[in-house]
N, C-alpha and C. Protein backbone atom coordinates (compact mmCIF):
# COMPACT_ATOMS: atom_id res chain seq x y z
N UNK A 1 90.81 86.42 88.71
CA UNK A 1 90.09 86.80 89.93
C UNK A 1 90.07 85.59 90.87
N UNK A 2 91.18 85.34 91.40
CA UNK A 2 91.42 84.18 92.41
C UNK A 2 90.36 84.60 93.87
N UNK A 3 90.56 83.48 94.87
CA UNK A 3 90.34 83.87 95.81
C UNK A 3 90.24 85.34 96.70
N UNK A 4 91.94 85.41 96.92
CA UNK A 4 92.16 86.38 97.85
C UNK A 4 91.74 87.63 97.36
N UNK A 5 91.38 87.84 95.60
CA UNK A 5 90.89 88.95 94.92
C UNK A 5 89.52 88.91 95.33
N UNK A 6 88.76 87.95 95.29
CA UNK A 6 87.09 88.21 95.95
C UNK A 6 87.08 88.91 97.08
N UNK A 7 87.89 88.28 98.05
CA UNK A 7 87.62 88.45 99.54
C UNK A 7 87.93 90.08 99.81
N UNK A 8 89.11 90.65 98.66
CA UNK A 8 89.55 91.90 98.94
C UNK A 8 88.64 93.14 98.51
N UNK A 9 87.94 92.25 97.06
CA UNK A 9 86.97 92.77 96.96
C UNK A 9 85.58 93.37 97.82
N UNK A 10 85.58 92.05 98.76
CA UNK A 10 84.53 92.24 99.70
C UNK A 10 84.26 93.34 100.44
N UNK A 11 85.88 93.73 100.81
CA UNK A 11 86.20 94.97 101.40
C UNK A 11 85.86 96.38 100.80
N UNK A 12 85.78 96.01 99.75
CA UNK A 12 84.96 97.07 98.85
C UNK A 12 83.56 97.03 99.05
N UNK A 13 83.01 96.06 98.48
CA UNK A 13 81.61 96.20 98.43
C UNK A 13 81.15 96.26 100.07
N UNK A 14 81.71 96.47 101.39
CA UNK A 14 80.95 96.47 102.31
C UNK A 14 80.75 98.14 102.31
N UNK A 15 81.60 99.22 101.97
CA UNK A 15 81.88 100.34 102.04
C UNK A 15 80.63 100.93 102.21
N UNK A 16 79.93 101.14 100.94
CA UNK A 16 78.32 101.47 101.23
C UNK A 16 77.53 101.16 101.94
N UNK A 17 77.49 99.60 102.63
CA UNK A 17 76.49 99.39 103.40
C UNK A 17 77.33 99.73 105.16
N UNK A 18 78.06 100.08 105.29
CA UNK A 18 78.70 100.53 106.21
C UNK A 18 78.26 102.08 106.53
N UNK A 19 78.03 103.16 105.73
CA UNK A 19 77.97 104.13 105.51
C UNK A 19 76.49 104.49 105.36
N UNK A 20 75.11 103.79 104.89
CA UNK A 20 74.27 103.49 104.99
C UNK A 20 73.84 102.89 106.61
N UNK A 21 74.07 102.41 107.39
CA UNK A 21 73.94 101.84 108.37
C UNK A 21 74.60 102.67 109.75
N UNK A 22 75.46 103.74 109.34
CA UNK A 22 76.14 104.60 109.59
C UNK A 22 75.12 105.62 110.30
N UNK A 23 74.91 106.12 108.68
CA UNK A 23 74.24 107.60 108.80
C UNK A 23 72.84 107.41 108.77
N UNK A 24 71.98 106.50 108.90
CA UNK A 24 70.54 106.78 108.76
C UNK A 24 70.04 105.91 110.30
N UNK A 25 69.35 106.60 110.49
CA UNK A 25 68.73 106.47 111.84
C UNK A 25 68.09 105.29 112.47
N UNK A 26 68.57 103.84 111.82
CA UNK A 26 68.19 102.59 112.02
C UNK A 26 68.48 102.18 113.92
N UNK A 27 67.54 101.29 114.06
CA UNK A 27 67.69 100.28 115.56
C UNK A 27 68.82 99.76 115.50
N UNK A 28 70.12 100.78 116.20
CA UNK A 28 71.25 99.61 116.59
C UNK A 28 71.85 99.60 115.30
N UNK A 29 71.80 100.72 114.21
CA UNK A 29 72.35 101.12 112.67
C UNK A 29 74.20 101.19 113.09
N UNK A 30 74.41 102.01 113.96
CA UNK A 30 75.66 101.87 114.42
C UNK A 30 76.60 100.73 114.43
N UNK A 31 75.83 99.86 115.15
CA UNK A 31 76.28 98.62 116.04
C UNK A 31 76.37 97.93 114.28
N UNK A 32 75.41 97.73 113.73
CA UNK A 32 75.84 96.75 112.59
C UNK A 32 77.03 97.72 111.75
N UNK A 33 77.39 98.86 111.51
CA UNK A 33 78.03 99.37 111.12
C UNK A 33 79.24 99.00 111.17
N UNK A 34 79.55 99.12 112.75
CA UNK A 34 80.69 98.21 113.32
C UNK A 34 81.38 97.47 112.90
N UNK A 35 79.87 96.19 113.23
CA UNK A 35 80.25 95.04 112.75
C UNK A 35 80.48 94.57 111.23
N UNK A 36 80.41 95.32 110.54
CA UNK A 36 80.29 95.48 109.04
C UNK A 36 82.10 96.13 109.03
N UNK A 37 82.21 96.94 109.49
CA UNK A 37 83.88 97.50 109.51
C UNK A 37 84.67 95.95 109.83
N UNK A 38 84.59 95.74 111.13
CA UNK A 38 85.24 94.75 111.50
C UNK A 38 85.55 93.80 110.84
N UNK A 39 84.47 93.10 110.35
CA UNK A 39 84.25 91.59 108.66
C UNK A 39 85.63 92.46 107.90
N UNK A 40 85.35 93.70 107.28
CA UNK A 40 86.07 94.34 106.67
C UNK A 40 87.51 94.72 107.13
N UNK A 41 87.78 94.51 107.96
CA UNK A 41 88.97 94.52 109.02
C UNK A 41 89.86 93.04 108.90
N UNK A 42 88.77 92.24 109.08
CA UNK A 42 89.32 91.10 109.04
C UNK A 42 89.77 89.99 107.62
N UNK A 43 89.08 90.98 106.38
CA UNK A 43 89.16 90.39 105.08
C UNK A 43 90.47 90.47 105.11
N UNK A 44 91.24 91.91 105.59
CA UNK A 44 92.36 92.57 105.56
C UNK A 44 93.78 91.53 105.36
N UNK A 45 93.37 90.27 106.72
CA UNK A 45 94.32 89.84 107.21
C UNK A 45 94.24 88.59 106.54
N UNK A 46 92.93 88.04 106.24
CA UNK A 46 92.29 86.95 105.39
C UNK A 46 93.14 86.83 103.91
N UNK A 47 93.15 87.68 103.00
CA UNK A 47 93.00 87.31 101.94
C UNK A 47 94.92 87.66 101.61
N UNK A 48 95.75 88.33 102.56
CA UNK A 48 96.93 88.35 102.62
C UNK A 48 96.99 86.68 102.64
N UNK A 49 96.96 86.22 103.94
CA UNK A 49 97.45 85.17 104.64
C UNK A 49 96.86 84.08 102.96
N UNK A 50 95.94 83.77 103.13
CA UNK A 50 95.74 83.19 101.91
C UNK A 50 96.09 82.87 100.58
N UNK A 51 96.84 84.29 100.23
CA UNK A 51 97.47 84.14 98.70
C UNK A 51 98.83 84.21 99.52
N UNK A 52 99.36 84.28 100.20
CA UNK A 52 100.90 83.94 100.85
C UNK A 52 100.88 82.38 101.13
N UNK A 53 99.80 81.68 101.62
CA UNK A 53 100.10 79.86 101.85
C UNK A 53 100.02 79.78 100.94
N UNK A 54 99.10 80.10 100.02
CA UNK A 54 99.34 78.88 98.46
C UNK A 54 99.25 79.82 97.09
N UNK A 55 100.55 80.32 97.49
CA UNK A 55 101.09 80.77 96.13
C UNK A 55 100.20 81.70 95.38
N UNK A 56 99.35 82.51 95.66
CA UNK A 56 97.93 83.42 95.28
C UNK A 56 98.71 84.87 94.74
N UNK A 57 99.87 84.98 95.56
CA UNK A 57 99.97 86.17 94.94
C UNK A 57 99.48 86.74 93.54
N UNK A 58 99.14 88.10 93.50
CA UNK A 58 99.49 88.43 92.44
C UNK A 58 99.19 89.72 92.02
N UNK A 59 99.35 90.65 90.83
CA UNK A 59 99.59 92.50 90.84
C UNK A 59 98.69 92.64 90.62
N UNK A 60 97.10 91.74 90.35
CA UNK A 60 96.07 92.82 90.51
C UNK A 60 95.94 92.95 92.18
N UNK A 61 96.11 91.92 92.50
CA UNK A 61 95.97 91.30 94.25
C UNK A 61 96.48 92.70 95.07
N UNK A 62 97.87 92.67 94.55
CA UNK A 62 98.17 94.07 95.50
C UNK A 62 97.97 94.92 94.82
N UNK A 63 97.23 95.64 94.09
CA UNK A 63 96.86 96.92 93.50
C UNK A 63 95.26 96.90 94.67
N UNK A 64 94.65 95.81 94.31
CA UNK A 64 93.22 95.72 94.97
C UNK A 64 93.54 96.14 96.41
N UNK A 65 94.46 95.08 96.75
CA UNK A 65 94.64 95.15 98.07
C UNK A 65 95.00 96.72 99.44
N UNK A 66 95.73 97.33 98.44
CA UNK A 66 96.01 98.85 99.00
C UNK A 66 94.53 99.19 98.80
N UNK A 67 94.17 99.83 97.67
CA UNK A 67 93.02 100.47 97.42
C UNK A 67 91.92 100.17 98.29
N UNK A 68 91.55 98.92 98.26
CA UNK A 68 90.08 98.60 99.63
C UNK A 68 90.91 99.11 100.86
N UNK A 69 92.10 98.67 101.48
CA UNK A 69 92.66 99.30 102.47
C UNK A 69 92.29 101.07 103.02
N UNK A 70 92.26 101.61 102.07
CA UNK A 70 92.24 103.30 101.84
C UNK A 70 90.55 103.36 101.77
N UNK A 71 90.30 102.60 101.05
CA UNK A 71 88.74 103.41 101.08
C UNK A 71 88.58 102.94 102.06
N UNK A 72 88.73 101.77 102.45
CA UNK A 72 87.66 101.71 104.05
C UNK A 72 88.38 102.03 104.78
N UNK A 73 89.41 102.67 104.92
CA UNK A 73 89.82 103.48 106.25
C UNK A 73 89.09 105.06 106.31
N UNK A 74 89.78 105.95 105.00
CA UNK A 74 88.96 106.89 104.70
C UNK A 74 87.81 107.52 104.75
N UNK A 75 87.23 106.24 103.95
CA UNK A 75 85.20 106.07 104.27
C UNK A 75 85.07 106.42 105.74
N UNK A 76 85.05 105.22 106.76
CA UNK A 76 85.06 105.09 107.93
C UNK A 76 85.32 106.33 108.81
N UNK A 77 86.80 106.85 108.31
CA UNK A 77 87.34 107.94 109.49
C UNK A 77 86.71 109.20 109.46
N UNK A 78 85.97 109.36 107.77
CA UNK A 78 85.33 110.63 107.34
C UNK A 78 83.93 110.54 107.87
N UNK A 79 83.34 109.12 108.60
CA UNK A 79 82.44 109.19 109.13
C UNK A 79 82.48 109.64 110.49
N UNK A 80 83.66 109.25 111.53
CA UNK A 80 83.26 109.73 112.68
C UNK A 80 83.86 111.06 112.66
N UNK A 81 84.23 111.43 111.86
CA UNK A 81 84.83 113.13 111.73
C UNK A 81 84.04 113.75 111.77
N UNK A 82 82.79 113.89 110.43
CA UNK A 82 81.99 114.34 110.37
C UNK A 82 80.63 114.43 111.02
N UNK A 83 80.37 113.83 111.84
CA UNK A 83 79.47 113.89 113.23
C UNK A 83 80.06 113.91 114.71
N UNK A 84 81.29 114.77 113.97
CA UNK A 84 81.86 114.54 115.36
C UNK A 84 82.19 113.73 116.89
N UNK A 85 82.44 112.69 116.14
CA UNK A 85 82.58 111.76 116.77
C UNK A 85 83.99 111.97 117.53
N UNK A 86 85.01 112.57 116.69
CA UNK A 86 86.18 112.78 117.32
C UNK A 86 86.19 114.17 117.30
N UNK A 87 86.40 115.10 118.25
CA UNK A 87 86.48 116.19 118.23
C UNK A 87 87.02 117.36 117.43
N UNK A 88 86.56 118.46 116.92
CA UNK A 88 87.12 118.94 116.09
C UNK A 88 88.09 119.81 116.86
N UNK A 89 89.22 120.26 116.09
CA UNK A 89 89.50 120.18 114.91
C UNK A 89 90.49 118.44 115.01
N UNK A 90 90.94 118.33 115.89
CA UNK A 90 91.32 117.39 116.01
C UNK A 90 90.74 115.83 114.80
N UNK A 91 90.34 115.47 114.61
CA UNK A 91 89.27 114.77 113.79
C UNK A 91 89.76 115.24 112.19
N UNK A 92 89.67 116.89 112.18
CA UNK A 92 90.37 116.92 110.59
C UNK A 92 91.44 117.02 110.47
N UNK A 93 92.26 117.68 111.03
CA UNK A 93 93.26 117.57 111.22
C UNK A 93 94.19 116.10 110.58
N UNK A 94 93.77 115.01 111.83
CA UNK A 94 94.07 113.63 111.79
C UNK A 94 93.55 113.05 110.09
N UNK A 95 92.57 113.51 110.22
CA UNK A 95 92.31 113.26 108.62
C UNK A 95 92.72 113.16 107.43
N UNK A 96 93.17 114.72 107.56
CA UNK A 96 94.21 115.39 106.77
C UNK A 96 95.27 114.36 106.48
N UNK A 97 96.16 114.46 107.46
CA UNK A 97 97.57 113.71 107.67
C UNK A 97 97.42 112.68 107.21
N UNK A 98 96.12 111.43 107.83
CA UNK A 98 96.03 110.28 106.78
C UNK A 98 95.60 110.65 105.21
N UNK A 99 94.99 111.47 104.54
CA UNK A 99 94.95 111.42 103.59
C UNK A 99 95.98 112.22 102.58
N UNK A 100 96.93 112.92 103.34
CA UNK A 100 97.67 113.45 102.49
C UNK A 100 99.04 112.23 102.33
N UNK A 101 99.05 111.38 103.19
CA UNK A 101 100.07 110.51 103.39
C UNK A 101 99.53 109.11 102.12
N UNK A 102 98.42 108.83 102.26
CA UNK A 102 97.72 107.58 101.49
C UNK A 102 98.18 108.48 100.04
N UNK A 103 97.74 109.46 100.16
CA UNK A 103 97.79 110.33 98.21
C UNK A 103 99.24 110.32 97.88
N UNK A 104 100.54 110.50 98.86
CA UNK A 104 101.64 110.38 98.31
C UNK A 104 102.24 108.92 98.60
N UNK A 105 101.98 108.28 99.10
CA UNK A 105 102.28 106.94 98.82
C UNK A 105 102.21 106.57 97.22
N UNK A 106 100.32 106.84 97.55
CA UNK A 106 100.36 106.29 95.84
C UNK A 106 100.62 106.79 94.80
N UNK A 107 101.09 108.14 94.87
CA UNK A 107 101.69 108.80 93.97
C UNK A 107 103.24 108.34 93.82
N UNK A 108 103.48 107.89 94.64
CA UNK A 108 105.14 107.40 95.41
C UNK A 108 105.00 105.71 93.87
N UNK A 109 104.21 105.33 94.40
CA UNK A 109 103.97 103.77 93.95
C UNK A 109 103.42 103.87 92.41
N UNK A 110 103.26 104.82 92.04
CA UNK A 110 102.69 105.06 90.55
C UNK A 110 103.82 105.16 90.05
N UNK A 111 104.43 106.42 90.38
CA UNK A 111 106.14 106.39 89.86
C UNK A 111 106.84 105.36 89.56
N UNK A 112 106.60 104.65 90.17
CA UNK A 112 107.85 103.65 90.94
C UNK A 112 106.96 102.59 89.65
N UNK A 113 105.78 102.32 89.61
CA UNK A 113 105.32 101.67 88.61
C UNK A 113 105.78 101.61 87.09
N UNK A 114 105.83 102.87 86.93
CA UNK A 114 105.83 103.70 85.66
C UNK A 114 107.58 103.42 85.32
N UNK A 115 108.36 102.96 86.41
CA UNK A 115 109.73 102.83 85.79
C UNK A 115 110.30 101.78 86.36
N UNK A 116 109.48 100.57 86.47
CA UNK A 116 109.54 99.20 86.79
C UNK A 116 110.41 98.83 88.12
N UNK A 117 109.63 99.67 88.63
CA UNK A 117 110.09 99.81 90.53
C UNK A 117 108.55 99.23 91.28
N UNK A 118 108.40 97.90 92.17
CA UNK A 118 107.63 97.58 92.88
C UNK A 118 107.77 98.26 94.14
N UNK A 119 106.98 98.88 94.91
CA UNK A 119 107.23 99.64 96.13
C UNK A 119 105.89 98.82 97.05
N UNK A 120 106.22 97.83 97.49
CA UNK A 120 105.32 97.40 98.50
C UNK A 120 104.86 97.43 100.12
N UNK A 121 104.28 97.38 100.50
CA UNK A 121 103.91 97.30 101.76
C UNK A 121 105.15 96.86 103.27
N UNK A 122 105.43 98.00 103.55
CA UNK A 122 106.56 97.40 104.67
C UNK A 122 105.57 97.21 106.18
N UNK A 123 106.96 96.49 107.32
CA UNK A 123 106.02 96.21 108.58
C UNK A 123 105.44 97.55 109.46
N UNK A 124 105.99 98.52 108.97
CA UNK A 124 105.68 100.20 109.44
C UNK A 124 104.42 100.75 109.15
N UNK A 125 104.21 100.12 107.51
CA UNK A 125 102.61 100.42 107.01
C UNK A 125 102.06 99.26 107.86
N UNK A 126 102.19 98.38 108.04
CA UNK A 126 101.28 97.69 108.53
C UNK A 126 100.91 98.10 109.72
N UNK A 127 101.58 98.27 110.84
CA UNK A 127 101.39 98.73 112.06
C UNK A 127 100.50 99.97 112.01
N UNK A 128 100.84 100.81 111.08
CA UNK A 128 100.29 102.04 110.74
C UNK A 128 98.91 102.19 110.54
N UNK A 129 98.25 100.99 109.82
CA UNK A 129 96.96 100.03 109.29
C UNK A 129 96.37 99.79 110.58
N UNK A 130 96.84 99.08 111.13
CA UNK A 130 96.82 97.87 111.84
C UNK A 130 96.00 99.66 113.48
N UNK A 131 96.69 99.89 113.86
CA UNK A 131 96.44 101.04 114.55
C UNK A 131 95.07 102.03 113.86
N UNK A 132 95.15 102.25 112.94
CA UNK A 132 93.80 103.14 111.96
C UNK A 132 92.45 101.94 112.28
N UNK A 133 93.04 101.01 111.99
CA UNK A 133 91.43 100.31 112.30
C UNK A 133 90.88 100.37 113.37
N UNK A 134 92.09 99.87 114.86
CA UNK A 134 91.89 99.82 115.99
C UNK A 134 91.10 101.13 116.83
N UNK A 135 91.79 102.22 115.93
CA UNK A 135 90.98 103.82 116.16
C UNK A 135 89.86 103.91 115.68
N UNK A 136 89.49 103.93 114.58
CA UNK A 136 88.19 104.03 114.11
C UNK A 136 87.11 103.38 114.52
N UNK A 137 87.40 101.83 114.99
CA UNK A 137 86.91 101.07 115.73
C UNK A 137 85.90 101.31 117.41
N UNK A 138 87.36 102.24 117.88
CA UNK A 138 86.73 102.09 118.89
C UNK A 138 85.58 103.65 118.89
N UNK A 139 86.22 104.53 117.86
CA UNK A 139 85.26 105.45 117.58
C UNK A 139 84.00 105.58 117.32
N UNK A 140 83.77 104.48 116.18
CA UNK A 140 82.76 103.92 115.85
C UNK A 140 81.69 103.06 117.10
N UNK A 141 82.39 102.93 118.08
CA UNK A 141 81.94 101.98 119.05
C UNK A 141 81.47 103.08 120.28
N UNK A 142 82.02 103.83 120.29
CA UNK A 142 81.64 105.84 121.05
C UNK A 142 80.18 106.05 120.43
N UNK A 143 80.23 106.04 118.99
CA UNK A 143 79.27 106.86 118.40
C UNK A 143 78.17 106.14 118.81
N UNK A 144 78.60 104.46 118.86
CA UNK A 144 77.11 103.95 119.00
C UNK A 144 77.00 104.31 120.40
N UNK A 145 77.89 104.18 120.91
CA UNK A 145 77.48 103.93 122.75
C UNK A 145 76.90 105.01 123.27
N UNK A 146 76.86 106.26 122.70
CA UNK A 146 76.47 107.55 122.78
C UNK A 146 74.89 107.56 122.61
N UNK A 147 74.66 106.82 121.92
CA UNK A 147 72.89 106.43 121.50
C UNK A 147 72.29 106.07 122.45
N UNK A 148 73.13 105.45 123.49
CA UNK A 148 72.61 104.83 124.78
C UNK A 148 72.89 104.92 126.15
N UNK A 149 72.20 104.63 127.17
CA UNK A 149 72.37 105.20 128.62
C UNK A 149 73.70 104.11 129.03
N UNK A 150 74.72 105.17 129.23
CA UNK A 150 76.36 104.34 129.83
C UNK A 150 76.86 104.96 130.51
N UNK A 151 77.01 104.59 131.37
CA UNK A 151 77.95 105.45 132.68
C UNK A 151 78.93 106.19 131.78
N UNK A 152 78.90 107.29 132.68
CA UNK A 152 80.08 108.49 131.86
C UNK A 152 81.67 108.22 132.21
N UNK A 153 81.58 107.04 133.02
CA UNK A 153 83.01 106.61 133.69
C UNK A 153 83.46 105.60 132.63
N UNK A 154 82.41 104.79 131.86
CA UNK A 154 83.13 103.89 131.65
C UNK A 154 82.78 104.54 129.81
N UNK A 155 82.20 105.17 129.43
CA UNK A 155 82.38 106.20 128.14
C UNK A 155 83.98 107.53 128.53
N UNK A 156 84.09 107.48 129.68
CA UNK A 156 85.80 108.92 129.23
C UNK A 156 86.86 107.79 129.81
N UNK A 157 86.69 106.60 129.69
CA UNK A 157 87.49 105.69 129.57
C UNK A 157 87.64 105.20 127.90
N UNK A 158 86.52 105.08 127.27
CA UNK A 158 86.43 104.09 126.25
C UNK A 158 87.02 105.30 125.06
N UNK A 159 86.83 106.87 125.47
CA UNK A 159 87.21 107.71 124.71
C UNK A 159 88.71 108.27 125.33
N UNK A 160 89.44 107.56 126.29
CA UNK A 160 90.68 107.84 126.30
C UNK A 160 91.75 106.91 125.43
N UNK A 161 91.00 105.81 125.57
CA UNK A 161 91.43 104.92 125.09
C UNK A 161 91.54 105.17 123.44
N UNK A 162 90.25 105.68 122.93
CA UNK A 162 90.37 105.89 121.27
C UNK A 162 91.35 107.17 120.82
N UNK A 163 91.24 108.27 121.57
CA UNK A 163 92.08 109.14 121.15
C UNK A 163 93.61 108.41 121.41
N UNK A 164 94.07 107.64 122.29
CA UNK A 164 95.55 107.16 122.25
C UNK A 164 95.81 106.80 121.16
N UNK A 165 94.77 105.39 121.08
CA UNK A 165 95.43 104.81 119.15
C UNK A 165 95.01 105.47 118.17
N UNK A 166 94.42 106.50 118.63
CA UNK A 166 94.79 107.58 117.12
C UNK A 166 95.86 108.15 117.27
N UNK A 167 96.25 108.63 118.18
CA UNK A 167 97.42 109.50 118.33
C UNK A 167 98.42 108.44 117.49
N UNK A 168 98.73 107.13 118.06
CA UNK A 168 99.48 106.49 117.64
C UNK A 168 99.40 106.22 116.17
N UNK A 169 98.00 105.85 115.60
CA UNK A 169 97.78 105.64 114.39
C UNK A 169 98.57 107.21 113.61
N UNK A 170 98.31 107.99 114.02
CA UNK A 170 99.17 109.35 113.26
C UNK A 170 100.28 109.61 113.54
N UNK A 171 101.04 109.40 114.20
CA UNK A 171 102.31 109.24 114.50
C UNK A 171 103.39 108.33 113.26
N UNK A 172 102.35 107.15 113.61
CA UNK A 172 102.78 105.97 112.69
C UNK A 172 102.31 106.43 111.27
N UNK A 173 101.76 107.25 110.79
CA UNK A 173 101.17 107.38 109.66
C UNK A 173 102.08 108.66 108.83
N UNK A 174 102.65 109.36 109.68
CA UNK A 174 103.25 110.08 109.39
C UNK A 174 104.83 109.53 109.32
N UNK A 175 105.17 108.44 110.26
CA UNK A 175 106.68 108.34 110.15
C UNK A 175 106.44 107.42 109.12
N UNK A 176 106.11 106.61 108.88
CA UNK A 176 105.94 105.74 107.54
C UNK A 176 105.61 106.15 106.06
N UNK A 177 105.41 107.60 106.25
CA UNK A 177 105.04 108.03 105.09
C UNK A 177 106.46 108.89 104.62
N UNK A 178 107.31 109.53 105.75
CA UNK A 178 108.18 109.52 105.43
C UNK A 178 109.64 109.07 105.32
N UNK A 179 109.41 107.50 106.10
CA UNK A 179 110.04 106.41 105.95
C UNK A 179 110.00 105.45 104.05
N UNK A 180 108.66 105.97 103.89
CA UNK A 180 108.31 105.40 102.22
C UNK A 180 109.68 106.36 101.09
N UNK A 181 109.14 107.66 101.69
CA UNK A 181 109.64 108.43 101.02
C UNK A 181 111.40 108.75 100.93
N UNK A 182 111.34 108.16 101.62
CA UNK A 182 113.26 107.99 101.92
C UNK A 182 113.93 106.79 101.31
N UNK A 183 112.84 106.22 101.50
CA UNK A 183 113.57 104.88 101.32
C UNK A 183 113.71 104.61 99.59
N UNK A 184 112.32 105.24 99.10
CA UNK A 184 112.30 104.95 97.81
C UNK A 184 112.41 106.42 97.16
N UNK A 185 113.74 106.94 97.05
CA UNK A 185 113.82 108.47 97.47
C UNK A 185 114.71 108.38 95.56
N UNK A 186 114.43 106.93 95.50
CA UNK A 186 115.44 107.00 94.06
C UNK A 186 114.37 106.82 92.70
N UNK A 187 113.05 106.69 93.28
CA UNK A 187 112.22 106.62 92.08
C UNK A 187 112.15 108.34 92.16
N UNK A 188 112.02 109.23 92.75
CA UNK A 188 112.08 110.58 92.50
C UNK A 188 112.96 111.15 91.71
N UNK A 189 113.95 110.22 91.07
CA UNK A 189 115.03 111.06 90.75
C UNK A 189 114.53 111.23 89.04
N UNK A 190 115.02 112.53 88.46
CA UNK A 190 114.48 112.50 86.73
C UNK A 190 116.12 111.80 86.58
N UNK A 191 115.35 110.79 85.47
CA UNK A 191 116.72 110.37 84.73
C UNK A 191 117.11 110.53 83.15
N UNK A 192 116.24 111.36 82.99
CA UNK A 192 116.85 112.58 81.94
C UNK A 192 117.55 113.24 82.05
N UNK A 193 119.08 113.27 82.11
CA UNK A 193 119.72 114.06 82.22
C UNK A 193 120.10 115.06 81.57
N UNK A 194 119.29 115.05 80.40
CA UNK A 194 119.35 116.27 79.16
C UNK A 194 118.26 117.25 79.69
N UNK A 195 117.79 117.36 80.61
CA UNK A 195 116.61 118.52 81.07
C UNK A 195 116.70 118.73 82.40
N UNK A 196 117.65 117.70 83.07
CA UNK A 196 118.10 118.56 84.41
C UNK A 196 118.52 120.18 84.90
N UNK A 197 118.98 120.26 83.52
CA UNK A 197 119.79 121.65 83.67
C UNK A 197 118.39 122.68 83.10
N UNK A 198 117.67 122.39 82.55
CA UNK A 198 116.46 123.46 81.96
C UNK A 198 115.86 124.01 83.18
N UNK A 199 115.91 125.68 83.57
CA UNK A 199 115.14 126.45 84.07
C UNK A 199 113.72 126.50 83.75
């Protein structure tokens, strides 16, 4: 449990108090919410960069590392979905797509485990990431601003702006998922060739 494993960890343990701070009716509960995503946003980039300068890598590192990735995107996106923060259906929809894409990845990467194939993180997922936070973000930043008196000019600005990098975040979430799937289109294959032919 090196470094960059705590910090990724961290990203875990903020999940609940994110979601807590979320949904219960606290002074400005939102706003720390946020800022609780964000820390968590930023472990993201932290604990990469860290075990890449000094040699940290390592396979619990990226097992951890996807997984906090997913829950706190998930967590997060299922929050402004569900209070409608992003409009329905739109909101599940988008949901959907990220979570049916995260489930075959790692179903993609289990395989690929299971027959000594590493399938890691390309610059497509990242962007893909990298866009999901930026959305949720500013969603999260709607929900609070909604709590409070804001010009409606500068709120159907701040919500044009969030529906774009979602759009983009799903775009990207979808071509990368089937950019994964192409690419590593050879861990799918059975290499039993004595049961290929069985109906």
């Amino acid at each position: 449990m090196n470094l960059p494993n705590k910090i990724t960890l961290t990203r875990i343990i903020l999940i609940p108090f994110i979601m807590f701070f979320y949904l219960f009716p606290l002074p400005h509960g939102r706003l720390i919410a946020l800022v609780l995503f964000i820390i968590g946003i930023l472990t993201d980039f932290l604990d990469g960069k860290i075990a890449r300068k000094y040699n940290m890598v390592s396979t619990l590192g990226v097992f951890l590392d996807s997984i906090a990735d997913k829950m706190l995107v998930l967590s997060c996106m299922l929050l402004v979905v569900a209070d409608g923060t992003i409009i329905s259906p739109l909101g599940v929809v988008a949901l959907a797509i990220i979570l049916i894409r995260e489930l075959s990845v790692s179903a993609l990467r289990q395989l690929g485990a299971e027959k000594g194939v590493v399938i890691s993180a390309d610059m497509l997922g990242k962007y893909k990431a990298t866009f999901q936070f930026f959305a949720i973000a500013q969603f999260m930043l709607l929900s609070y601003l909604a709590t409070l008196i804001v010009s409606s000019i500068v709120m159907t600005v701040l919500k044009y702006v969030a529906y774009s990098l979602l759009a983009v975040a799903v775009i990207l979430t979808i071509i990368s998922g089937i950019h994964y799937l192409i690419k590593n289109r050879g861990v799918l294959k059975d290499e039993d060739k004595s049961h290929r032919d069985v109906v």
